[in-house]
C-alpha atoms as a PDB file:
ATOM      1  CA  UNK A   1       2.374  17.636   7.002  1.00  0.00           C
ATOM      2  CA  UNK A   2       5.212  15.855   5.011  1.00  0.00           C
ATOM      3  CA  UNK A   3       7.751  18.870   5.617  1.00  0.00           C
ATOM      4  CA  UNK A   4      11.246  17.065   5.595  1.00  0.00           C
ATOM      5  CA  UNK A   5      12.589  17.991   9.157  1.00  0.00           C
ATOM      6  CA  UNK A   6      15.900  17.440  11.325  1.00  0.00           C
ATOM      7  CA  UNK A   7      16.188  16.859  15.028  1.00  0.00           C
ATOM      8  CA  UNK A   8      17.970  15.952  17.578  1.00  0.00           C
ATOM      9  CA  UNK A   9      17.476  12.273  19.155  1.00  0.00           C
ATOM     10  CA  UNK A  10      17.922  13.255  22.592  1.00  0.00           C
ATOM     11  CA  UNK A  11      14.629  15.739  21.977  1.00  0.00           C
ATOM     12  CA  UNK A  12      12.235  12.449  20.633  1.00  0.00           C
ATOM     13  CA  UNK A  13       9.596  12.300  23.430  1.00  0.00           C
ATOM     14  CA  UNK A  14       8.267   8.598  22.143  1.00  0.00           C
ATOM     15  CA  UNK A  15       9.752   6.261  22.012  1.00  0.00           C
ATOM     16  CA  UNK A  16      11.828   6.215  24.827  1.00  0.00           C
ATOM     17  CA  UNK A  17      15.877   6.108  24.080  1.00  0.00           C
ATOM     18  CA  UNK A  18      15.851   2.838  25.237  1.00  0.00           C
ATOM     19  CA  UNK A  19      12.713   1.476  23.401  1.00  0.00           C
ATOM     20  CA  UNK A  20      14.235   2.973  19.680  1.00  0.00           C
ATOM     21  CA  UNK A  21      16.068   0.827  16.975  1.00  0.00           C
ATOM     22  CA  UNK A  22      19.534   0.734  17.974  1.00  0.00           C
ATOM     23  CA  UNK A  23      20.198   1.856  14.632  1.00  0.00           C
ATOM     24  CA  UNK A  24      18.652   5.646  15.973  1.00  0.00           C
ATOM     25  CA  UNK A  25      19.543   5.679  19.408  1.00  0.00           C
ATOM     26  CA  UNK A  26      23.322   5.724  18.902  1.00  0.00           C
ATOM     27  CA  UNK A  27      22.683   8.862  16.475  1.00  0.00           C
ATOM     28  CA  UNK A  28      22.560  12.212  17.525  1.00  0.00           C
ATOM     29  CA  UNK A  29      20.397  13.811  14.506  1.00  0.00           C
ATOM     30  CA  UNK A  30      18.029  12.422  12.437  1.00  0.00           C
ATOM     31  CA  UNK A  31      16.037  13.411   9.548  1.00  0.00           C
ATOM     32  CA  UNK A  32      12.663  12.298   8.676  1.00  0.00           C
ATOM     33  CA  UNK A  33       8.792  13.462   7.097  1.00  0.00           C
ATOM     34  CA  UNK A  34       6.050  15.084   9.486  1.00  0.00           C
ATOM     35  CA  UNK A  35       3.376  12.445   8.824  1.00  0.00           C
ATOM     36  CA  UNK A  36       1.006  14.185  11.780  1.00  0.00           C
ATOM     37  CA  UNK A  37       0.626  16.710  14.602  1.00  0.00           C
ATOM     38  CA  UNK A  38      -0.933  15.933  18.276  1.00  0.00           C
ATOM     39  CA  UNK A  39      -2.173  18.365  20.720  1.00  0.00           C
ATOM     40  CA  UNK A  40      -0.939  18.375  24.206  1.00  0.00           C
ATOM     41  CA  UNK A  41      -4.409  19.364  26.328  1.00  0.00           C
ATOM     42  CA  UNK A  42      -5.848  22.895  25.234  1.00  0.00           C
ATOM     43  CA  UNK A  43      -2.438  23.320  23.463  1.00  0.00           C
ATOM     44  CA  UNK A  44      -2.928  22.689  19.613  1.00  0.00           C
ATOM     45  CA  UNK A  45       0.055  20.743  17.677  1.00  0.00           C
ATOM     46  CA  UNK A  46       2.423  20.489  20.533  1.00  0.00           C
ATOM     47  CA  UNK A  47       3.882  17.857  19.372  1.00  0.00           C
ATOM     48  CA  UNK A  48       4.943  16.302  15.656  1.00  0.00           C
ATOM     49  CA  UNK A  49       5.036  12.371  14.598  1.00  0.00           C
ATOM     50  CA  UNK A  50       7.802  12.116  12.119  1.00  0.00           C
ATOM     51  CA  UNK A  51       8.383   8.925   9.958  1.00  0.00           C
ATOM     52  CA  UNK A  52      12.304   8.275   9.758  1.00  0.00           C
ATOM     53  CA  UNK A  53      14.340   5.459   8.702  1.00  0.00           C
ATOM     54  CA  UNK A  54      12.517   2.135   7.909  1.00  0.00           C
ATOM     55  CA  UNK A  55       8.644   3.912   8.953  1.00  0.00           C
ATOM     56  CA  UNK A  56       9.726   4.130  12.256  1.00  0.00           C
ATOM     57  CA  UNK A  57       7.804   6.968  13.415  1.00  0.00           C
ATOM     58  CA  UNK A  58       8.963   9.148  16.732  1.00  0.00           C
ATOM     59  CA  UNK A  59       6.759  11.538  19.015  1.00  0.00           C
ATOM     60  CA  UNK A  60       8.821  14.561  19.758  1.00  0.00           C
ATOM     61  CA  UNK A  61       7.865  18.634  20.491  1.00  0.00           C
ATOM     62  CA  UNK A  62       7.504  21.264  17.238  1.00  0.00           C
ATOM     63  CA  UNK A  63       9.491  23.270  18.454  1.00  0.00           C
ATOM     64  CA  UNK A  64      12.350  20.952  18.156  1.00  0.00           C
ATOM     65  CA  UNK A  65      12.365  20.631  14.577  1.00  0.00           C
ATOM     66  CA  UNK A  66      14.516  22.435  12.083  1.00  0.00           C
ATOM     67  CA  UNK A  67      13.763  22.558   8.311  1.00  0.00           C
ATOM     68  CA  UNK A  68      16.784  20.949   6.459  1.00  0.00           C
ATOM     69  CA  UNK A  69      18.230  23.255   3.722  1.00  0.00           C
ATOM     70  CA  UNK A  70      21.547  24.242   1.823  1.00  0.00           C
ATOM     71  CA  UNK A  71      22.105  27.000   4.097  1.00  0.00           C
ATOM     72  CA  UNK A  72      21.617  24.958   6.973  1.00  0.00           C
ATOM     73  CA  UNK A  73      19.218  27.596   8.713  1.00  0.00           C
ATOM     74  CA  UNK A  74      17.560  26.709  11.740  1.00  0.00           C
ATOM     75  CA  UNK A  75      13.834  27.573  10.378  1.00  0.00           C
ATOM     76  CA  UNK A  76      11.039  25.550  12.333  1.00  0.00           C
ATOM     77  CA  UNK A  77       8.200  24.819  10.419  1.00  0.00           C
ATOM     78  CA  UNK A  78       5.350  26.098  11.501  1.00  0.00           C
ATOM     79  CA  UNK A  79       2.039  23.342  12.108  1.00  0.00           C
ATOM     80  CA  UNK A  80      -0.353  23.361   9.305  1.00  0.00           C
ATOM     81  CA  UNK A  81      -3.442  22.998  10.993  1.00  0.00           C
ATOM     82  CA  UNK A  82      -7.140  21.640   9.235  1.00  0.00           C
END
């Protein structure tokens, strides 16, 4: 938890498109901080709830999320469980 990540909008589970800021919803990638994980049945920290702009926070899969750097890598964090 509070990895910087970067996304893409159209991958945000919750909110719906329609029910986010129209400040987000006309973006196409956002950045934000991993404030928590949820689990998705048996499956442990399927998904990740990432603060963005103004403490708006989304609901969208880990696997979805890229660590910002300078090299612009497409690392995904990995869920830091306990």
């Amino acid at each position: 938890m509070g990895d910087k990540v970067r996304f893409q909008v159209a991958d945000i589970f919750l909110p719906t498109r329609d029910d986010l800021p129209q400040v987000l919803a006309t973006a196409q990638e956002l950045e934000g901080t991993v404030m928590d994980f949820s689990d998705s049945g048996p499956q442990p920290c399927v998904f990740a709830v990432v603060d963005v702009i103004a403490h708006h926070n989304v609901v969208l899969p880990v696997d979805k999320l890229e660590l910002p750097g300078p090299s612009d890598s497409s690392e995904r964090p990995e869920p830091q469980v306990g």
